[in-house]
Protein backbone atom coordinates (compact mmCIF):
# COMPACT_ATOMS: atom_id res chain seq x y z
CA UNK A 1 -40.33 -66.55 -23.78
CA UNK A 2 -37.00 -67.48 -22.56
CA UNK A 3 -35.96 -63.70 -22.36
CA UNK A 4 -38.46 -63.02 -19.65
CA UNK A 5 -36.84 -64.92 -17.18
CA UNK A 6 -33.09 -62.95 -18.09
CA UNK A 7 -35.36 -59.56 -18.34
CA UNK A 8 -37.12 -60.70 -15.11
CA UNK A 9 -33.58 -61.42 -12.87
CA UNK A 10 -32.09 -58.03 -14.41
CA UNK A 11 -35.16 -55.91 -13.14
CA UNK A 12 -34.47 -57.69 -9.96
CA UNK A 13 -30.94 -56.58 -10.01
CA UNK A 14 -31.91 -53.39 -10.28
CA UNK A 15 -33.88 -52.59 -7.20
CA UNK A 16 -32.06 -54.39 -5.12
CA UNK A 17 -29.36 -52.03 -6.22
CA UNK A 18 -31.74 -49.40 -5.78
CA UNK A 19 -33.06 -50.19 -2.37
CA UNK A 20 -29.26 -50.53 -1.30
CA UNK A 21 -28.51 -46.70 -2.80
CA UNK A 22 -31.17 -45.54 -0.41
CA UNK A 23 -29.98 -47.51 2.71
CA UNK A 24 -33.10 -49.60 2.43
CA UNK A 25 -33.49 -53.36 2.77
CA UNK A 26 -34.22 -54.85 -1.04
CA UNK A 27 -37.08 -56.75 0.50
CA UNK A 28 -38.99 -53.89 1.47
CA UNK A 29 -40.20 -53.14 -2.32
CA UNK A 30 -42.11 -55.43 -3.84
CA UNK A 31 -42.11 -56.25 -7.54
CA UNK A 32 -45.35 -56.13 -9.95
CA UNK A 33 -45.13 -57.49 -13.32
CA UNK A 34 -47.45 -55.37 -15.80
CA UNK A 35 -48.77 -58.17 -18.30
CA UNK A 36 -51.04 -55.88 -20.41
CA UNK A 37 -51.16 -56.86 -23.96
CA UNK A 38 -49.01 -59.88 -23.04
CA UNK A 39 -50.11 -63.17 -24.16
CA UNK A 40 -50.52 -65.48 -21.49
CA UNK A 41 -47.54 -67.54 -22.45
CA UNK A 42 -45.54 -64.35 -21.05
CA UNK A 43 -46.74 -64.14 -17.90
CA UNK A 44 -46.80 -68.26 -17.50
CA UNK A 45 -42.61 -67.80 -18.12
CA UNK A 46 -42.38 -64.87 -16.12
CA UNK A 47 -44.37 -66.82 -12.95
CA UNK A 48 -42.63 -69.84 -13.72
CA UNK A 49 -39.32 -67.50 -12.67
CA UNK A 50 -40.80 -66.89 -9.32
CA UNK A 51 -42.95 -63.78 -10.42
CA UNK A 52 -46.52 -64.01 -8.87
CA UNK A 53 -47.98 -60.73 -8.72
CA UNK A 54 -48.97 -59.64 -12.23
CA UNK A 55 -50.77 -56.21 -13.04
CA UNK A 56 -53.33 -56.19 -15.63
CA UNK A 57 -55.49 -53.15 -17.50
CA UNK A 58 -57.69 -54.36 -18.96
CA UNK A 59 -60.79 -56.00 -17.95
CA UNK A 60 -61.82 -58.67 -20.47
CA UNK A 61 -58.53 -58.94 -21.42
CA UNK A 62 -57.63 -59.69 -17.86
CA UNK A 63 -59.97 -62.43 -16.87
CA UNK A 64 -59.35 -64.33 -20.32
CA UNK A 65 -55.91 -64.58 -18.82
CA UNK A 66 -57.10 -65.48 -15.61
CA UNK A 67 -59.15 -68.70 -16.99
CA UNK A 68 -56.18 -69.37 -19.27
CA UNK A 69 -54.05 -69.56 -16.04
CA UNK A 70 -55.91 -70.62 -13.26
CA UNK A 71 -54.12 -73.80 -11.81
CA UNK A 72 -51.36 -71.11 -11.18
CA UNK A 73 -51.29 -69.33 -7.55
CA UNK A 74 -51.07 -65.74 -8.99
CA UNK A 75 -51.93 -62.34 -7.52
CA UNK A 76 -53.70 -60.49 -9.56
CA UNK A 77 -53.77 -56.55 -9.45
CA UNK A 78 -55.92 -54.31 -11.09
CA UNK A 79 -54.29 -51.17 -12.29
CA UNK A 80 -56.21 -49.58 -15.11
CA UNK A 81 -58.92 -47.16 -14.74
CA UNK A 82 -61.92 -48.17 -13.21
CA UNK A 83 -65.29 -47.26 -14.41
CA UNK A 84 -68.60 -48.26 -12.51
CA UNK A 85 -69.93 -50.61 -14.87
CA UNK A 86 -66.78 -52.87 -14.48
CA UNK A 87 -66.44 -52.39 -10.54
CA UNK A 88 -68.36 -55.92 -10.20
CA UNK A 89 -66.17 -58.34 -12.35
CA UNK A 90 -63.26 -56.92 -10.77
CA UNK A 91 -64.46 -56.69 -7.12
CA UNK A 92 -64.87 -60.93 -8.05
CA UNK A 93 -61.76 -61.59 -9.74
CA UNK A 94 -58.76 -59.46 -8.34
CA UNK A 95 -56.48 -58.88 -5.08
CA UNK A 96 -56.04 -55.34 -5.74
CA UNK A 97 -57.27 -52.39 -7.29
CA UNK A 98 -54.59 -49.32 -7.55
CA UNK A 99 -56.80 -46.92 -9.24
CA UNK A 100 -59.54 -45.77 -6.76
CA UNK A 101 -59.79 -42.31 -7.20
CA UNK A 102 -63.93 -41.80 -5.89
CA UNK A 103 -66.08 -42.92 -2.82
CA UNK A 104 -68.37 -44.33 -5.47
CA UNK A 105 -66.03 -46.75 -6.84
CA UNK A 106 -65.00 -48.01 -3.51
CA UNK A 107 -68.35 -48.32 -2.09
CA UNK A 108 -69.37 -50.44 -5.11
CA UNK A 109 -66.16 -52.59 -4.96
CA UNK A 110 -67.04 -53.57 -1.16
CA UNK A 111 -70.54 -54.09 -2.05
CA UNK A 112 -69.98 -56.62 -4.97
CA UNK A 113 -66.92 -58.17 -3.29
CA UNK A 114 -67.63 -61.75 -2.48
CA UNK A 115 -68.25 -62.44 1.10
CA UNK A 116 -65.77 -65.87 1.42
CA UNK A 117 -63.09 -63.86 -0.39
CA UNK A 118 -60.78 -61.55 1.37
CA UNK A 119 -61.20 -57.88 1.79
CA UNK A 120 -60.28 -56.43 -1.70
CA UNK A 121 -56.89 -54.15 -1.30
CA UNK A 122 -57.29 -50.74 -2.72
CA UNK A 123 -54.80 -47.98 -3.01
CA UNK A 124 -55.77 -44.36 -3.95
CA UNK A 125 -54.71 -42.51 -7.62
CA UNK A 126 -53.61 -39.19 -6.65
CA UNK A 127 -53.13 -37.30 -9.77
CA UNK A 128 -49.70 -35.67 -8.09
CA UNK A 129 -48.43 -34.05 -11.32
CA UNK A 130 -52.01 -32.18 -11.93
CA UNK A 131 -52.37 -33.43 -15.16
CA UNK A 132 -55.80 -32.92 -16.91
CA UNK A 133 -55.35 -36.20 -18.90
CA UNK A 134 -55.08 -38.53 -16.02
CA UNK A 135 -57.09 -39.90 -13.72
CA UNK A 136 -56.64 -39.74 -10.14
CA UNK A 137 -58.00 -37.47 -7.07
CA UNK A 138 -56.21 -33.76 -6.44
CA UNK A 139 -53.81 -33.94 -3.47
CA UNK A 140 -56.18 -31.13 -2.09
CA UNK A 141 -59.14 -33.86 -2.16
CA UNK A 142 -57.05 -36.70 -0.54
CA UNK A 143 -57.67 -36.56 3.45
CA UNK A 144 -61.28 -36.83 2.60
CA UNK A 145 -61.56 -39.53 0.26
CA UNK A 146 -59.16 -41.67 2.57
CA UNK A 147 -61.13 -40.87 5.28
CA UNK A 148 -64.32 -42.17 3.56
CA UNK A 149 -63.08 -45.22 2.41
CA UNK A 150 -61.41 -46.33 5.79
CA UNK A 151 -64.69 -46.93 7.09
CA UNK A 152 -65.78 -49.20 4.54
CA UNK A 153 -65.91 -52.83 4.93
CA UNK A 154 -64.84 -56.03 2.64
CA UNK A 155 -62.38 -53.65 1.39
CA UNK A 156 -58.91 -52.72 3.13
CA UNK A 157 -57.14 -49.65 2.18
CA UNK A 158 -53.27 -50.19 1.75
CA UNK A 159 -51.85 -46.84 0.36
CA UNK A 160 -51.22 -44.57 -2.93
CA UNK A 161 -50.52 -44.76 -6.00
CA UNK A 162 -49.45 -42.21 -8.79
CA UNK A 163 -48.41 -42.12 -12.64
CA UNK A 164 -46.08 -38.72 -12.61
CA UNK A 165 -45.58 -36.67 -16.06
CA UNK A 166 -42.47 -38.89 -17.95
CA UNK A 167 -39.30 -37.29 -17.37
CA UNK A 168 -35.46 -38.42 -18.09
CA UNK A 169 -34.29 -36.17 -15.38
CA UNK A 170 -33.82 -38.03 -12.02
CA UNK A 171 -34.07 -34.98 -10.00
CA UNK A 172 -37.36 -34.25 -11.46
CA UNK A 173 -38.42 -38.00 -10.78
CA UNK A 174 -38.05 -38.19 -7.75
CA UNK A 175 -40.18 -35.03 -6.81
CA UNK A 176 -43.50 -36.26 -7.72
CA UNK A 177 -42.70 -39.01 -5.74
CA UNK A 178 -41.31 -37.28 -2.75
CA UNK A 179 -44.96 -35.71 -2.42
CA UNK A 180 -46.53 -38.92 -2.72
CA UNK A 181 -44.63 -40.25 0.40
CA UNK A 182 -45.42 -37.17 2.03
CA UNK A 183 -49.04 -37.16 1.15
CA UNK A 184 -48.78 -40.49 2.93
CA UNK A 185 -46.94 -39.70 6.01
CA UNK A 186 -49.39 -37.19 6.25
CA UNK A 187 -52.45 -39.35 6.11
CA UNK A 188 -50.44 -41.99 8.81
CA UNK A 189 -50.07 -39.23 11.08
CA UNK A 190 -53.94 -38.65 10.97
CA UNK A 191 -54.27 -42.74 11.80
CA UNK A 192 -54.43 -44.19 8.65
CA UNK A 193 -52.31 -47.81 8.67
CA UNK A 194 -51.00 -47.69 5.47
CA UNK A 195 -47.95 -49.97 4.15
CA UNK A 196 -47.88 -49.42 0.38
CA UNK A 197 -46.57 -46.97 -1.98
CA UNK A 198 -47.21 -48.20 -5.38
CA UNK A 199 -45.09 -46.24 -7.77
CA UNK A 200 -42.24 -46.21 -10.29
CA UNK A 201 -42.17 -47.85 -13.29
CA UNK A 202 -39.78 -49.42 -16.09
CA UNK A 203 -37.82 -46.11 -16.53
CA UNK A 204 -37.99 -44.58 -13.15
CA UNK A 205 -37.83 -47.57 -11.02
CA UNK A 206 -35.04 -46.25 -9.20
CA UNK A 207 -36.19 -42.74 -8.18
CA UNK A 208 -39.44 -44.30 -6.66
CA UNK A 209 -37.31 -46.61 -4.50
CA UNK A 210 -35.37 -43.58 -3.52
CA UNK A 211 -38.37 -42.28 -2.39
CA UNK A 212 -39.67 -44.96 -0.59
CA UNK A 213 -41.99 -46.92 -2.81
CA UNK A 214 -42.98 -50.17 -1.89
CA UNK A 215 -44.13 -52.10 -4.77
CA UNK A 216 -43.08 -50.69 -8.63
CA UNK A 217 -45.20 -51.96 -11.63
CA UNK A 218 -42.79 -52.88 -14.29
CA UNK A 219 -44.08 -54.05 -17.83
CA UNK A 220 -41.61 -53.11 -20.33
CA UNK A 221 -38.74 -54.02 -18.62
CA UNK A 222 -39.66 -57.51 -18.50
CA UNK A 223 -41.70 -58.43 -21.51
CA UNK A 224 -40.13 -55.78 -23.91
CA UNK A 225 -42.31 -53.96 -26.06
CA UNK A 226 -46.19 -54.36 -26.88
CA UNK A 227 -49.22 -53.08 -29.09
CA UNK A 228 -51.84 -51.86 -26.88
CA UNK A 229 -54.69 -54.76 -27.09
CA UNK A 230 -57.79 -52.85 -25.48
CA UNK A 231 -60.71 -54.99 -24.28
């Protein structure tokens, strides 16, 4: 546990480093810690290194953490997919959902969200890369989702989010991304107040920041490897 804290500061490093490449100000991206399949002795170092904004998966798995750890003042962030019959326990239990991708899904997270609770954040999956395997709503499909779930209530829209097709190539990296940003420059031209960009990840941190992104989730770079622990 002692190497999250040195993992933690080095990830750090790194998009500060990033953020300065791009001529942007370090504390415009925002760090989230992916815990999934991390015991909750991980994340309890990692928080106790000034990390509070932890991304979790998996539902059962999540809010077993969340009882294991709940004197702590964490944010918690849903980023797996969402299906309907799980929209409830996480409109109760998280800050943020990243993988709306369906009216449906949003209109059931603002109706089960608690009424003394904040509006739930939500950002939009756009499957950029087309991929059939992933999740996420066609770029094509985008003005009209956002559009829909603006004018829901007890549920705030923030932004995008995307998973790109893994490449080593940084040129390559950063496109995906560059039509994310674009995708939302275009919707904040149309009036939509977004402030997040929620992409980049443990081996393409650096393109997203390029690119603008505003929060990265970062697992492996911080607690090393895992075995996937579905629940």
């Amino acid at each position: 546990m002692e190497q999250v804290a040195g993992k933690l500061a080095a990830v750090r490093v790194r998009i500060a480093e990033a953020a300065r490449r791009a001529g942007r100000d370090p504390a415009e991206v925002r760090l989230l810690a992916v815990s999934k399949a991390q015991p909750p002795a991980a994340i309890e170092a990692a928080w106790a290194a000034g990390q509070t904004e932890f991304g979790e998966n998996y539902l059962q798995e999540a809010l077993s953490k969340q009882a294991a750890l709940a004197p702590r003042k964490i944010g918690w962030h849903f980023i797996g997919p969402l299906q309907a019959n799980k929209t409830r326990s996480v409109a109760e239990h998280f800050d943020w959902v990243h993988t709306v991708d369906r009216e449906r899904i949003a209109q059931r997270l603002a109706e089960q969200r608690p009424r003394h609770r904040p509006p739930l954040n939500i950002c939009i999956q756009v499957n950029i890369s087309g991929e059939a395997s992933k999740s996420g709503v066609l770029p094509a499909d985008l003005p009209a989702l956002a559009d829909a779930l603006r004018r829901l209530e007890h549920v705030r829209l923030r932004g995008l989010m995307a998973i790109p097709a893994p490449t080593h190539d940084m040129l390559e990296q950063r496109r995906p991304f560059r039509q994310l940003r674009e995708l939302q420059e275009m919707l904040q031209a149309r009036g939509h107040t977004f402030d997040t960009l929620s992409m980049g990840m443990s081996d393409d941190l650096e393109a997203a920041i390029a690119e603008g992104a505003t929060l990265v989730r970062i697992g492996t770079a911080i607690f090393g490897a895992r075995t996937p622990n579905r629940a």
